[in-house]
Protein backbone atom coordinates (compact mmCIF):
# COMPACT_ATOMS: atom_id res chain seq x y z
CA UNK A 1 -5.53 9.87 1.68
CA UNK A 2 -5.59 6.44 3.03
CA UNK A 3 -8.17 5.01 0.18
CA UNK A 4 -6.92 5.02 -3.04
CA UNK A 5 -10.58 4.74 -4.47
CA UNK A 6 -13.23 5.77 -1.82
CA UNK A 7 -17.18 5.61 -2.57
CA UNK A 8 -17.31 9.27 -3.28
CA UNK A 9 -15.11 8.66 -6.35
CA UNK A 10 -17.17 6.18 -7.71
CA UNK A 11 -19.97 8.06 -7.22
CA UNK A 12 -18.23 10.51 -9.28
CA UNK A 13 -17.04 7.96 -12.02
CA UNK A 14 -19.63 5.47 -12.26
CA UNK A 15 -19.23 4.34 -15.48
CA UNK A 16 -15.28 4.02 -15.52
CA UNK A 17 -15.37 1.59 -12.22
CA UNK A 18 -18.33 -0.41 -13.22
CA UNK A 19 -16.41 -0.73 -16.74
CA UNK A 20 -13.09 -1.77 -14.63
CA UNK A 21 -14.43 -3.68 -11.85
CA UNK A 22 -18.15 -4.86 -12.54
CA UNK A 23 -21.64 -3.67 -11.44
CA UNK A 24 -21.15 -5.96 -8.39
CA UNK A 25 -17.94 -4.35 -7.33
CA UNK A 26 -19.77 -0.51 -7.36
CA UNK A 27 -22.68 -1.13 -5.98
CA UNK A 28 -20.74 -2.74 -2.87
CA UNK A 29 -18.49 0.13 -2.57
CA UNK A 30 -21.20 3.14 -2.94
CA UNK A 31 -23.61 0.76 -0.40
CA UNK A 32 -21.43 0.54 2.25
CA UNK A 33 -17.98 2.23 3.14
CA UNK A 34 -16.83 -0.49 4.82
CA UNK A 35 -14.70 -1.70 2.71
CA UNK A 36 -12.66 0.37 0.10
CA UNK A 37 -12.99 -0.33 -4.18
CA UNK A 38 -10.09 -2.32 -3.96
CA UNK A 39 -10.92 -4.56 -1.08
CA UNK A 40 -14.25 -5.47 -3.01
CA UNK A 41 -11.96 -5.61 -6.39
CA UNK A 42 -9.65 -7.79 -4.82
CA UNK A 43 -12.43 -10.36 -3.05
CA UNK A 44 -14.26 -10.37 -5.96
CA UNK A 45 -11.10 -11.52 -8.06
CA UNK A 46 -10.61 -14.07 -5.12
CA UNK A 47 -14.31 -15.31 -6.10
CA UNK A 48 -13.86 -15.34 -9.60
CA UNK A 49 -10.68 -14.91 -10.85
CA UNK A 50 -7.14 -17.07 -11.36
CA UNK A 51 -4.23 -15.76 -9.84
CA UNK A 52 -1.21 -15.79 -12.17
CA UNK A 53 0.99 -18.98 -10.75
CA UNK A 54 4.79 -19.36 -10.99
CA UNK A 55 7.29 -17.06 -10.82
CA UNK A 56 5.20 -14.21 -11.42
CA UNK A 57 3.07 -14.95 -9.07
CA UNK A 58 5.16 -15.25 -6.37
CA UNK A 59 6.71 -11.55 -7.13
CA UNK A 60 3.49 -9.49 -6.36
CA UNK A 61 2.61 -11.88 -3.48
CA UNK A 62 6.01 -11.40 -2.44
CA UNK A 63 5.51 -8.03 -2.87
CA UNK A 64 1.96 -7.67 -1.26
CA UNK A 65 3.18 -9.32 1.80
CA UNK A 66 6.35 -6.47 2.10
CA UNK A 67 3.74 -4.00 1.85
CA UNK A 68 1.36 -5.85 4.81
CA UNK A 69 4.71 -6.12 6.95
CA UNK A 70 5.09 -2.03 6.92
CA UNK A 71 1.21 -1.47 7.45
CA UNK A 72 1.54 -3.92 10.34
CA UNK A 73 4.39 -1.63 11.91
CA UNK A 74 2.37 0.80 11.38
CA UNK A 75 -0.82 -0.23 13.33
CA UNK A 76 1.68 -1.24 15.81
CA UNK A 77 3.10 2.29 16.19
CA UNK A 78 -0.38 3.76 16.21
CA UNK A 79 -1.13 1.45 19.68
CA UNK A 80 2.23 2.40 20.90
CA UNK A 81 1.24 6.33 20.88
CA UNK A 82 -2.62 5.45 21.73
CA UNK A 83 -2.38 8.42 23.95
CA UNK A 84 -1.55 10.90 21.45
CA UNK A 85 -4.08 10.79 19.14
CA UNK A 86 -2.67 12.88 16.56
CA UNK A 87 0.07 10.56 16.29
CA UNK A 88 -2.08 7.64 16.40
CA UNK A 89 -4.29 9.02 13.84
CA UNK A 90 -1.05 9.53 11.09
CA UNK A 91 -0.29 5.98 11.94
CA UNK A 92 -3.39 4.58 11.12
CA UNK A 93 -3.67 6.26 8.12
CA UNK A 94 -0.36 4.99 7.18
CA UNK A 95 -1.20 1.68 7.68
CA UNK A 96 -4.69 1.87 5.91
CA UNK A 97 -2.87 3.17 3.18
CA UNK A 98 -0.19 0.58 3.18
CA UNK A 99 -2.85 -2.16 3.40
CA UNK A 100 -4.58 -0.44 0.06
CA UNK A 101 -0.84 -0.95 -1.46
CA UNK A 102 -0.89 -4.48 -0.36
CA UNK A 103 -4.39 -5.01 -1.77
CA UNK A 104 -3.02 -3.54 -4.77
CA UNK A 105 -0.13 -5.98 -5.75
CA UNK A 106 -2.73 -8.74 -4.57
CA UNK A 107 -4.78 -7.39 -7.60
CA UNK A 108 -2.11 -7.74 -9.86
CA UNK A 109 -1.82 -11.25 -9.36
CA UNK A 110 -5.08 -11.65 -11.13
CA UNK A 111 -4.53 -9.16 -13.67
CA UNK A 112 -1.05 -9.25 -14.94
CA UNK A 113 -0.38 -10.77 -18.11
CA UNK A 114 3.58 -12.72 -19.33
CA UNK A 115 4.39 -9.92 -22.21
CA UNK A 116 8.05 -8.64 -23.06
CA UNK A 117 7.80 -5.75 -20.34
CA UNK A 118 7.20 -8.34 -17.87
CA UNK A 119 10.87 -8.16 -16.94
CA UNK A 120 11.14 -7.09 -12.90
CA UNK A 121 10.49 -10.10 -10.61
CA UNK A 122 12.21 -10.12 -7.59
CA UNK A 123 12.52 -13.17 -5.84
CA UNK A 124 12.65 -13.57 -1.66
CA UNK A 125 16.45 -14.21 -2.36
CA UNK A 126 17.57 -11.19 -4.39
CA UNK A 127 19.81 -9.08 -2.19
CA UNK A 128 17.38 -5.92 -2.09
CA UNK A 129 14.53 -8.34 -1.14
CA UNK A 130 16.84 -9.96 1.80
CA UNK A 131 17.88 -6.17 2.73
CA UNK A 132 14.22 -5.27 3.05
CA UNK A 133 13.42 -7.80 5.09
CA UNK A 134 15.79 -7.57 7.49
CA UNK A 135 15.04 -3.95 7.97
CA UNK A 136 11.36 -4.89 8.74
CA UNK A 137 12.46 -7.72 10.74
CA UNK A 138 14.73 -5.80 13.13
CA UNK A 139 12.26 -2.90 13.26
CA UNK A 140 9.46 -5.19 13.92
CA UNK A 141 11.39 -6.55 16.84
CA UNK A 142 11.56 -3.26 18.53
CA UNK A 143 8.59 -1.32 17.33
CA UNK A 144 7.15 -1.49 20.89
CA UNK A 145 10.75 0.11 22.77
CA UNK A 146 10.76 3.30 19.82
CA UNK A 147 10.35 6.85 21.15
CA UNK A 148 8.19 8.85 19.42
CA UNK A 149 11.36 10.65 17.47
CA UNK A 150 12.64 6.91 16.34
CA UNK A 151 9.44 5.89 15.24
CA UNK A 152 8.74 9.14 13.08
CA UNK A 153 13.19 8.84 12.10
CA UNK A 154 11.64 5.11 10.97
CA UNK A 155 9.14 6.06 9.10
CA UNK A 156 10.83 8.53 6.98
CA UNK A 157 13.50 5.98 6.59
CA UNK A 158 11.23 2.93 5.12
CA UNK A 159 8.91 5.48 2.89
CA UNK A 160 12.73 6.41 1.13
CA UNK A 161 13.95 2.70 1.16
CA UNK A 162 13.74 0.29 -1.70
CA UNK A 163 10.25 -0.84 -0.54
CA UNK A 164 8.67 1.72 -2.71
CA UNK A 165 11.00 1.24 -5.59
CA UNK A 166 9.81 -2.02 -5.70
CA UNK A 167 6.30 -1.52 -5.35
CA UNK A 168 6.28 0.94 -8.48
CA UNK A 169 8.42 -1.07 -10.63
CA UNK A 170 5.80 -3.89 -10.74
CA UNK A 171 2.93 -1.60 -10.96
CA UNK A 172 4.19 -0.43 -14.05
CA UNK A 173 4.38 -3.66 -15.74
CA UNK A 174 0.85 -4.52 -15.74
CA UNK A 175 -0.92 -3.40 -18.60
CA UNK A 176 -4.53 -3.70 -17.33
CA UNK A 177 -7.50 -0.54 -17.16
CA UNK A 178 -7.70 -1.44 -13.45
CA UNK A 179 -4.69 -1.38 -12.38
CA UNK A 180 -3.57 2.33 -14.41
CA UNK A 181 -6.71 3.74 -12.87
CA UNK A 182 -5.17 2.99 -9.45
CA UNK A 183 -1.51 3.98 -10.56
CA UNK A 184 -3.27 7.21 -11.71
CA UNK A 185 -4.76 8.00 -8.37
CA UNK A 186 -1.64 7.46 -6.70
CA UNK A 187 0.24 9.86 -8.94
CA UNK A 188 -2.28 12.13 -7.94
CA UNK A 189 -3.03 11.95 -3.89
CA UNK A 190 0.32 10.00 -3.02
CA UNK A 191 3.78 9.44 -3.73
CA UNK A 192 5.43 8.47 -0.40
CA UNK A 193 9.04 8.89 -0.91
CA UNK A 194 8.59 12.74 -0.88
CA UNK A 195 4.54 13.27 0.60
CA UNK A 196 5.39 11.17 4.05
CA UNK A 197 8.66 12.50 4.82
CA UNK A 198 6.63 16.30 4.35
CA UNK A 199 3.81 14.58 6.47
CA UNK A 200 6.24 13.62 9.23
CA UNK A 201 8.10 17.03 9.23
CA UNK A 202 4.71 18.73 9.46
CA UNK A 203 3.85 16.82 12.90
CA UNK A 204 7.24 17.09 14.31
CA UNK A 205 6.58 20.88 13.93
CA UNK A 206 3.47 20.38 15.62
CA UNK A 207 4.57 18.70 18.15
CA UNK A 208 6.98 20.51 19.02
CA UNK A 209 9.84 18.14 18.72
CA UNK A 210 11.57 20.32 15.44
CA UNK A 211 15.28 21.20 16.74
C-alpha cells in the first residue's frame, strides 16, 4: 500500500479525519486523488501551522529528509528497470510509500510537543545517523550501475537497516490523534523490516531469479 491514508478511507471515516485534520483537509482528499491525506495534512500545516524549532526540530527534518533520500533511490531504480514494468511498478510503490514516510516526520514537526518521553533526537552527527548516510550516499552513487539482483539485495538491506529503527522511534514520541491514526495504519498495511523483504522474495520468485 503506497498511501497510508487514501480517499477511500476517508470516505469510510469521515468524521475521525475531519476531527484530526479539518473539513478543508477531507474535502481535498475525497475531491481529488491527487494528492494523498497526508500531503494535504502536511501543506495545510505549512499554511497554518508552526513547526517545532530547535533541536527537535531538526530531528524529524533530519529524519524526513533520510526517508526522501531512500524514496529518491527508489524512483531512481524504478527508471533504471523502465523496461520491466513489474519491477518498475514495486519501485514506485516503494518510493510513494517512502515519500508518505517522509511526509510523515514532516508532520511531526508541527505536531510534536517537549514532554518527558521526548527523549530520542538524533542529531546529523550521531554515529548511526553518519552510518546511514553513508550507506545512502555510496548507494546513491551507483544506483544507475546495479543489476537487477543488487538492487533487489539493496533494498532488502536498507528496509532491515537502522533507517526504520529510527523512523519508529520518533513516531512513537508524539502524542498527537493525527499522528497515532497514521502509526495505526502502518501497523496495519506495513511494517517494512519484515513486509519488503517478503515483497522482494515474492518477485525474485517471479522472476525467476530464486537460486
Amino acid at each position: 500500500m503506497s498511501r497510508l491514508i487514501d480517499r477511500d478511507y476517508c470516505l469510510k471515516h469521515p468524521g475521525t479525519i475531519v476531527g484530526s485534520f479539518g473539513v478543508g483537509v477531507f474535502l481535498g482528499t475525497i475531491a481529488s486523488s491527487r494528492k494523498s491525506l497526508l500531503q494535504r495534512a502536511v501543506e495545510n500545516q505549512e499554511s497554518h501551522g508552526f513547526a517545532l524549532p530547535g533541536h527537535v526540530g531538526r530531528a524529524y527534518r533530519l529524519a524526513a529528509l533520510v526517508e526522501l533520500r531512500v524514496a529518491q533511490i527508489y524512483g531512481r531504480c524504478a527508471e533504471r528497470f523502465a523496461a520491466q514494468p513489474e519491477v518498475a511498478a514495486f519501485f514506485r510503490e516503494l518510493q510513494e510509500e517512502e515519500r508518505e514516510h517522509s511526509r510523515l516526520m514532516q508532520l511531526c514537526r508541527f505536531l510534536v510537543v517537549v514532554h518527558p518521553r521526548l527523549k530520542y533526537l538524533p542529531e546529523i552527527r550521531d554515529p548511526e545517523i553518519r552510518a546511514i548516510l553513508m550507506q545512502l550516499r555510496a548507494l546513491t552513487r551507483r544506483v544507475d550501475t546495479l543489476s537487477l539482483d543488487e538492487a533487489l539485495e539493496a533494498t532488502v538491506t536498507i528496509e532491515q537497516g537502522e533507517i526504520n529503527a529510527v523512523f519508529d522511534r520518533l513516531l512513537k514520541q508524539v502524542d498527537s490523534d493525527a499522528i497515532r491514526l497514521f502509526e495505526g495504519r502502518l501497523r496495519e498495511v506495513e511494517g517494512h523490516a519484515e513486509i519488503v523483504p517478503k515483497r522482494v522474495a515474492v518477485l525474485r520468485e517471479r522472476l525467476g531469479l530464486v537460486n
